[in-house]
PDB file of N, CA and C in Angstrom:
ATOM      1  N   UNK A   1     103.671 168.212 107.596  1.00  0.00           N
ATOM      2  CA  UNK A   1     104.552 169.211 107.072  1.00  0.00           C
ATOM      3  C   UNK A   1     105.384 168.680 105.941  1.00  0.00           C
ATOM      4  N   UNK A   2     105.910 169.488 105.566  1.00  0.00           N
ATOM      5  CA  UNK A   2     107.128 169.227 103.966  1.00  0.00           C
ATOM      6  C   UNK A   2     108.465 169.648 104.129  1.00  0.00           C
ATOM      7  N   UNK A   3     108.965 169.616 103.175  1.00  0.00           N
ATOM      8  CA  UNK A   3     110.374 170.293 103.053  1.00  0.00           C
ATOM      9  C   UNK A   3     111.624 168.835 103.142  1.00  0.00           C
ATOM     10  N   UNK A   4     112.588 169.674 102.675  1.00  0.00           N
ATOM     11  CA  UNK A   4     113.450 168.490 102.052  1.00  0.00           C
ATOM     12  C   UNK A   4     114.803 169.097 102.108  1.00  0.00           C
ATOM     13  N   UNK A   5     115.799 167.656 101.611  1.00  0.00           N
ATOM     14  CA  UNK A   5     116.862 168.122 101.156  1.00  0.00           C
ATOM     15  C   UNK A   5     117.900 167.719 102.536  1.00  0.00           C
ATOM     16  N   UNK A   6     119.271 167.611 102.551  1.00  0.00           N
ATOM     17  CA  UNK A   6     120.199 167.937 103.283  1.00  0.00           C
ATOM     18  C   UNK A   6     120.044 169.392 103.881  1.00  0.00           C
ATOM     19  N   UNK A   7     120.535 169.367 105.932  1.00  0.00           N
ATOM     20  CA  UNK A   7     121.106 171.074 105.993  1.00  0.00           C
ATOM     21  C   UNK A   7     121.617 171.861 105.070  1.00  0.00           C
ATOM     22  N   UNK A   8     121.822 172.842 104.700  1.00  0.00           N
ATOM     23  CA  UNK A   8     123.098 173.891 104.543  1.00  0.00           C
ATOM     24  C   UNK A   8     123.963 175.038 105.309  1.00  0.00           C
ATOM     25  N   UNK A   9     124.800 174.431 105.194  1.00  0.00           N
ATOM     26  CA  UNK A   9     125.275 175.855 106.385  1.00  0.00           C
ATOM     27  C   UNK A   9     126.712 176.137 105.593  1.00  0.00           C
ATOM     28  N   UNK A  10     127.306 177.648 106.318  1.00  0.00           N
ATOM     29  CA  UNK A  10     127.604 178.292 105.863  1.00  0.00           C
ATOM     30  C   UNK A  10     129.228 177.845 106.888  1.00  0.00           C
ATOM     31  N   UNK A  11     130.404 178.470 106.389  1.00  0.00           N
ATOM     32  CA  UNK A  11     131.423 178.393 107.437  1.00  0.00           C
ATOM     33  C   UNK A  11     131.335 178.972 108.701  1.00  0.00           C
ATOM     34  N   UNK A  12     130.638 179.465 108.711  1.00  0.00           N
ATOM     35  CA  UNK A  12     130.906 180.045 110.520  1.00  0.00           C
ATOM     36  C   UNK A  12     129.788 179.367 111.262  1.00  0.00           C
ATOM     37  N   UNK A  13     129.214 178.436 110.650  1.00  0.00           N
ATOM     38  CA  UNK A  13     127.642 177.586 111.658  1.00  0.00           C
ATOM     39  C   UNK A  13     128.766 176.739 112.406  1.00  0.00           C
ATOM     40  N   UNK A  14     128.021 176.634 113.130  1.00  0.00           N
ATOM     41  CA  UNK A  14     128.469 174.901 114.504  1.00  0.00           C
ATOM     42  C   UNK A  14     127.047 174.248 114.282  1.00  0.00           C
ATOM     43  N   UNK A  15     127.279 173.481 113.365  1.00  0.00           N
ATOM     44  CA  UNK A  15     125.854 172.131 113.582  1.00  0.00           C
ATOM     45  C   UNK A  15     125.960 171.242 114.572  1.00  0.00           C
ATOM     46  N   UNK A  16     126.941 171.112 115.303  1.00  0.00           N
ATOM     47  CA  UNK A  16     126.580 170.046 116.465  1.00  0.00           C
ATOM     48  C   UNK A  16     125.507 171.306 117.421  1.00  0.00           C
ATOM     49  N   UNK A  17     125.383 172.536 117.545  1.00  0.00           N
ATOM     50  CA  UNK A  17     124.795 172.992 118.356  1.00  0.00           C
ATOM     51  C   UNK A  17     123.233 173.092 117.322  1.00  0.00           C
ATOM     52  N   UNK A  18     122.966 172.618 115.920  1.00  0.00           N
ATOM     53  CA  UNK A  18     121.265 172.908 115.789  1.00  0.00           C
ATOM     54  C   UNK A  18     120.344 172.178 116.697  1.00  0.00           C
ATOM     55  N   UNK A  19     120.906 170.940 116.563  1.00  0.00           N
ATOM     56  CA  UNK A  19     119.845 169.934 117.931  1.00  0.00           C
ATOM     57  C   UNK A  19     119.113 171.021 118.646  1.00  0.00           C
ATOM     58  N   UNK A  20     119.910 171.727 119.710  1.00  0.00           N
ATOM     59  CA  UNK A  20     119.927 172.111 120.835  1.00  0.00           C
ATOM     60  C   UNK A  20     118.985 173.565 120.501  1.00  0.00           C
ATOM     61  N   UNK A  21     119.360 174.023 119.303  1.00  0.00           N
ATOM     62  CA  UNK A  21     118.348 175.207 118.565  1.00  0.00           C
ATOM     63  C   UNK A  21     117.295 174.879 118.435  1.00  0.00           C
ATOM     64  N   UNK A  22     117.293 173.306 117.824  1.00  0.00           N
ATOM     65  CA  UNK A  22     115.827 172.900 117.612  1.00  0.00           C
ATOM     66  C   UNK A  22     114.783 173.118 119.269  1.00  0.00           C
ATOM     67  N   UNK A  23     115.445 172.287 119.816  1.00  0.00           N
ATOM     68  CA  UNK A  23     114.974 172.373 121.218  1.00  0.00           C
ATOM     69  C   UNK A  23     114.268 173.483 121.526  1.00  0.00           C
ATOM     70  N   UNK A  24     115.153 174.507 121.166  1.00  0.00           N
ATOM     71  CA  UNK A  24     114.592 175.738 122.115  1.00  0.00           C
ATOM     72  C   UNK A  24     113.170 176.351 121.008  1.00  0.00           C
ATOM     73  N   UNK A  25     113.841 176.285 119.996  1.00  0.00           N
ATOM     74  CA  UNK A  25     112.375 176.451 119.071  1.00  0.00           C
ATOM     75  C   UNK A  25     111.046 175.633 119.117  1.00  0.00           C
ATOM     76  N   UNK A  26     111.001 174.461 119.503  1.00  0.00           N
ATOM     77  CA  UNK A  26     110.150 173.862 120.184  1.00  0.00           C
ATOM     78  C   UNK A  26     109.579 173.850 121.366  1.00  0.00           C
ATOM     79  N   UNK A  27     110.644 174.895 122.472  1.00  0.00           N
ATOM     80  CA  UNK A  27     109.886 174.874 123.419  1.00  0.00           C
ATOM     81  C   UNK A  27     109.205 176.002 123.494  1.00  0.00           C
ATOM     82  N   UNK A  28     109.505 176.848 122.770  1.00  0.00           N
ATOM     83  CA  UNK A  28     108.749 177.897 122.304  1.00  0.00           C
ATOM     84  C   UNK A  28     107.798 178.193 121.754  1.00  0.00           C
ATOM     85  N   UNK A  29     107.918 177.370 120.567  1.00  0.00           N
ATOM     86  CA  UNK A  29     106.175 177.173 119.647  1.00  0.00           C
ATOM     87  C   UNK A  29     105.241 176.176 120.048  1.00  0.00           C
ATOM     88  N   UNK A  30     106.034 175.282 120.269  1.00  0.00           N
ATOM     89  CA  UNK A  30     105.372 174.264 121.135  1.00  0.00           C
ATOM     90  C   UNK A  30     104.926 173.080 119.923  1.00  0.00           C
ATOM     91  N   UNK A  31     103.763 171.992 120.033  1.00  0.00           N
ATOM     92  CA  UNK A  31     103.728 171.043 119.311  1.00  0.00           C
ATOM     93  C   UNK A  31     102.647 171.434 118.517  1.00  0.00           C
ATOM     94  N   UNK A  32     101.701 172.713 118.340  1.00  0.00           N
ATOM     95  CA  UNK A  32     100.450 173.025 117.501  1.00  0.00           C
ATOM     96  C   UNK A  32     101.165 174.029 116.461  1.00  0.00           C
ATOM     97  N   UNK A  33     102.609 174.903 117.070  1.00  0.00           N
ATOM     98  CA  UNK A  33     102.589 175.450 115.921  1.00  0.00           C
ATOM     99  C   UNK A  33     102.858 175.205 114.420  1.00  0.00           C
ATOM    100  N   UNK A  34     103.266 176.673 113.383  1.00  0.00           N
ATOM    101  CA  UNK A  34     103.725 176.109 112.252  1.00  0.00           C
ATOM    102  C   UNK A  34     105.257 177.010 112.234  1.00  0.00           C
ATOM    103  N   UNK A  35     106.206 175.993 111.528  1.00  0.00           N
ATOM    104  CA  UNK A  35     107.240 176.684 111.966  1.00  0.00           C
ATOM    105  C   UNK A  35     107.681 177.103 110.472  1.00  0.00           C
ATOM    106  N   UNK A  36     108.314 178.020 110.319  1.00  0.00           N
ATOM    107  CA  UNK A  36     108.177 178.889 108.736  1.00  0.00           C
ATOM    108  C   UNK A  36     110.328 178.950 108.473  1.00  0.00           C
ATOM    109  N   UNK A  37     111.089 178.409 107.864  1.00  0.00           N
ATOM    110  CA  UNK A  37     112.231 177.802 107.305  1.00  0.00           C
ATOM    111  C   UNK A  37     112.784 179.440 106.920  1.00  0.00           C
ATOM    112  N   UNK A  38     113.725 179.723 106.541  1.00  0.00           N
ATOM    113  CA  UNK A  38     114.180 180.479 105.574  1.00  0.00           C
ATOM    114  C   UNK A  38     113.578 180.689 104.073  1.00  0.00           C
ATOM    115  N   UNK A  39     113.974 179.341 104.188  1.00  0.00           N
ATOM    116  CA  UNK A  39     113.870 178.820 102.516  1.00  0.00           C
ATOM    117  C   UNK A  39     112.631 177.851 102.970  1.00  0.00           C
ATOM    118  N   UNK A  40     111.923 177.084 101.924  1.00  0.00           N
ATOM    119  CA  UNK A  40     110.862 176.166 101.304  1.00  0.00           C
ATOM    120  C   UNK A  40     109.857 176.218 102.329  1.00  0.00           C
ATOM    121  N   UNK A  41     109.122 174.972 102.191  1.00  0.00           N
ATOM    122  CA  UNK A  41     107.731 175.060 103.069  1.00  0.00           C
ATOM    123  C   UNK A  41     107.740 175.339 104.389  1.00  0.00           C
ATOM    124  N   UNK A  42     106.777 175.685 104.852  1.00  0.00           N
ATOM    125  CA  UNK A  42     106.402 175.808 106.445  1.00  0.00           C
ATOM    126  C   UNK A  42     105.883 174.545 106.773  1.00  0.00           C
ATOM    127  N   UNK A  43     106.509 174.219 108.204  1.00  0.00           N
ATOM    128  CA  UNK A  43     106.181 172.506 108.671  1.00  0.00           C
ATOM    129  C   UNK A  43     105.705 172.456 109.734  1.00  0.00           C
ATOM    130  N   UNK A  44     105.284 171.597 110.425  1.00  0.00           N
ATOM    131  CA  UNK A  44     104.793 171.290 112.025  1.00  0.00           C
ATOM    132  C   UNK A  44     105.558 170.559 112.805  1.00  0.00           C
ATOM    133  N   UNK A  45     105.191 170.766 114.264  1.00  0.00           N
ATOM    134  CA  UNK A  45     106.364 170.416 114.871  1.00  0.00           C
ATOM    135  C   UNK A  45     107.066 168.882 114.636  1.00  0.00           C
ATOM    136  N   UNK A  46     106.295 168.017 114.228  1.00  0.00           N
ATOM    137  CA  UNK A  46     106.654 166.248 114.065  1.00  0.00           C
ATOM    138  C   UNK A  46     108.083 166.739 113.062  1.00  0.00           C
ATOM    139  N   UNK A  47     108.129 167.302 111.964  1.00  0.00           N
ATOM    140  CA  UNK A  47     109.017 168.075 111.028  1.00  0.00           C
ATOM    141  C   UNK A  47     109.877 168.238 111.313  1.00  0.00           C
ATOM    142  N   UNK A  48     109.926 169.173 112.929  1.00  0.00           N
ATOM    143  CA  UNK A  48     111.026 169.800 113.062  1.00  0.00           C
ATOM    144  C   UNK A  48     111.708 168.825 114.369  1.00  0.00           C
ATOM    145  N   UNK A  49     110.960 168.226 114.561  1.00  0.00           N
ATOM    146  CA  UNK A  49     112.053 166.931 115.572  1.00  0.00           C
ATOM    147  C   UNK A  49     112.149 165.525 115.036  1.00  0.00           C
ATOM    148  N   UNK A  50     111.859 165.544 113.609  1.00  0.00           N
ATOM    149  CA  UNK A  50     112.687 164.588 113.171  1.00  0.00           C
ATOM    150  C   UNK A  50     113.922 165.311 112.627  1.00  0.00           C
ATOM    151  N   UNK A  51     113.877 166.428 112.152  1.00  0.00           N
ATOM    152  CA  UNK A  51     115.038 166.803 111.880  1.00  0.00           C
ATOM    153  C   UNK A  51     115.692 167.252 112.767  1.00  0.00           C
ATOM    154  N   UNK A  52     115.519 167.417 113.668  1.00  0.00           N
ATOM    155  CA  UNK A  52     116.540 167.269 115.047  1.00  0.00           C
ATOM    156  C   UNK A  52     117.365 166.206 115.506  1.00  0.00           C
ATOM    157  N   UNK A  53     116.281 164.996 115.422  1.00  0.00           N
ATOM    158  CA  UNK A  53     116.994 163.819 115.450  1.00  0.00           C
ATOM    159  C   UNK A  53     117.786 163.253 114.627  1.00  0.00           C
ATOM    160  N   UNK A  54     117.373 163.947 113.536  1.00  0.00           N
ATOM    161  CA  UNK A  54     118.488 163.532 112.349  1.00  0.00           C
ATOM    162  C   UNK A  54     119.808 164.242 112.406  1.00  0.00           C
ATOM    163  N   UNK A  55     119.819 165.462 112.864  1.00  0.00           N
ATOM    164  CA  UNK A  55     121.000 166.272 113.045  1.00  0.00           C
ATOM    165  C   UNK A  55     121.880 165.691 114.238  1.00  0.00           C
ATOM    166  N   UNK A  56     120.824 164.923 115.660  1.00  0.00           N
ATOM    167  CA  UNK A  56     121.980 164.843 116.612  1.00  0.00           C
ATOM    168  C   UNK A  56     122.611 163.554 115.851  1.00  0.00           C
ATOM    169  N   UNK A  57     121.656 162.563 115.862  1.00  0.00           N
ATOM    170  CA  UNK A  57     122.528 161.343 115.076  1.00  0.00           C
ATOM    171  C   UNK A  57     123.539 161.686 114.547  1.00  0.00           C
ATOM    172  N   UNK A  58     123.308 162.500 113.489  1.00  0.00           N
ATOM    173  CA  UNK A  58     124.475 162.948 112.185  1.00  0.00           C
ATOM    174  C   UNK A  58     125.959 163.489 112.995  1.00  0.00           C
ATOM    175  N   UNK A  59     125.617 164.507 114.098  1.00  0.00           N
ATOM    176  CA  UNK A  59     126.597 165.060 114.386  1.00  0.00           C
ATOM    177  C   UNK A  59     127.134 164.405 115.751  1.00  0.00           C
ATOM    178  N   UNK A  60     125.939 163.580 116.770  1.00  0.00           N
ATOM    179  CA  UNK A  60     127.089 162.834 117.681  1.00  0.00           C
ATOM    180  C   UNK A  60     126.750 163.461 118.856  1.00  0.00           C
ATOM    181  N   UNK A  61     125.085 163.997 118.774  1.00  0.00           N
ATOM    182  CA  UNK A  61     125.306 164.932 120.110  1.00  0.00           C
ATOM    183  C   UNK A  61     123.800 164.528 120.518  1.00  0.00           C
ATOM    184  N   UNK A  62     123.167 164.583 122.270  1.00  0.00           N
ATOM    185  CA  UNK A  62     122.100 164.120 122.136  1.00  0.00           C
ATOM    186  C   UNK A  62     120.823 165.117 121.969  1.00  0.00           C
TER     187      UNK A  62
END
């Protein structure tokens, strides 16, 4: 998968809770799907739990 860049969020997000979003979006699509962003490329799941892990690191949460 692709895609880049720092999060963005808006004032009313809580990023210590995306981890935990990620989670549930993963347990949902599971590890074959493709997961489709707002914005830029569509990625696979390896994609979307490194950027999970990058978010809990960042924010302090597991």
């Amino acid at each position: 998968g692709g895609g880049g860049g720092e999060p963005q969020a808006g004032g009313d997000a809580i990023p210590a809770r995306w981890p935990a979003a990620l989670d549930r979006l993963l347990a949902l699509g599971g590890e074959d799907a493709v997961y489709v962003p707002g914005h830029g490329a569509a990625v696979d799941a390896a994609f979307v739990h490194a950027q999970r892990d990058a978010l809990a690191a960042r924010f302090g949460v597991a």
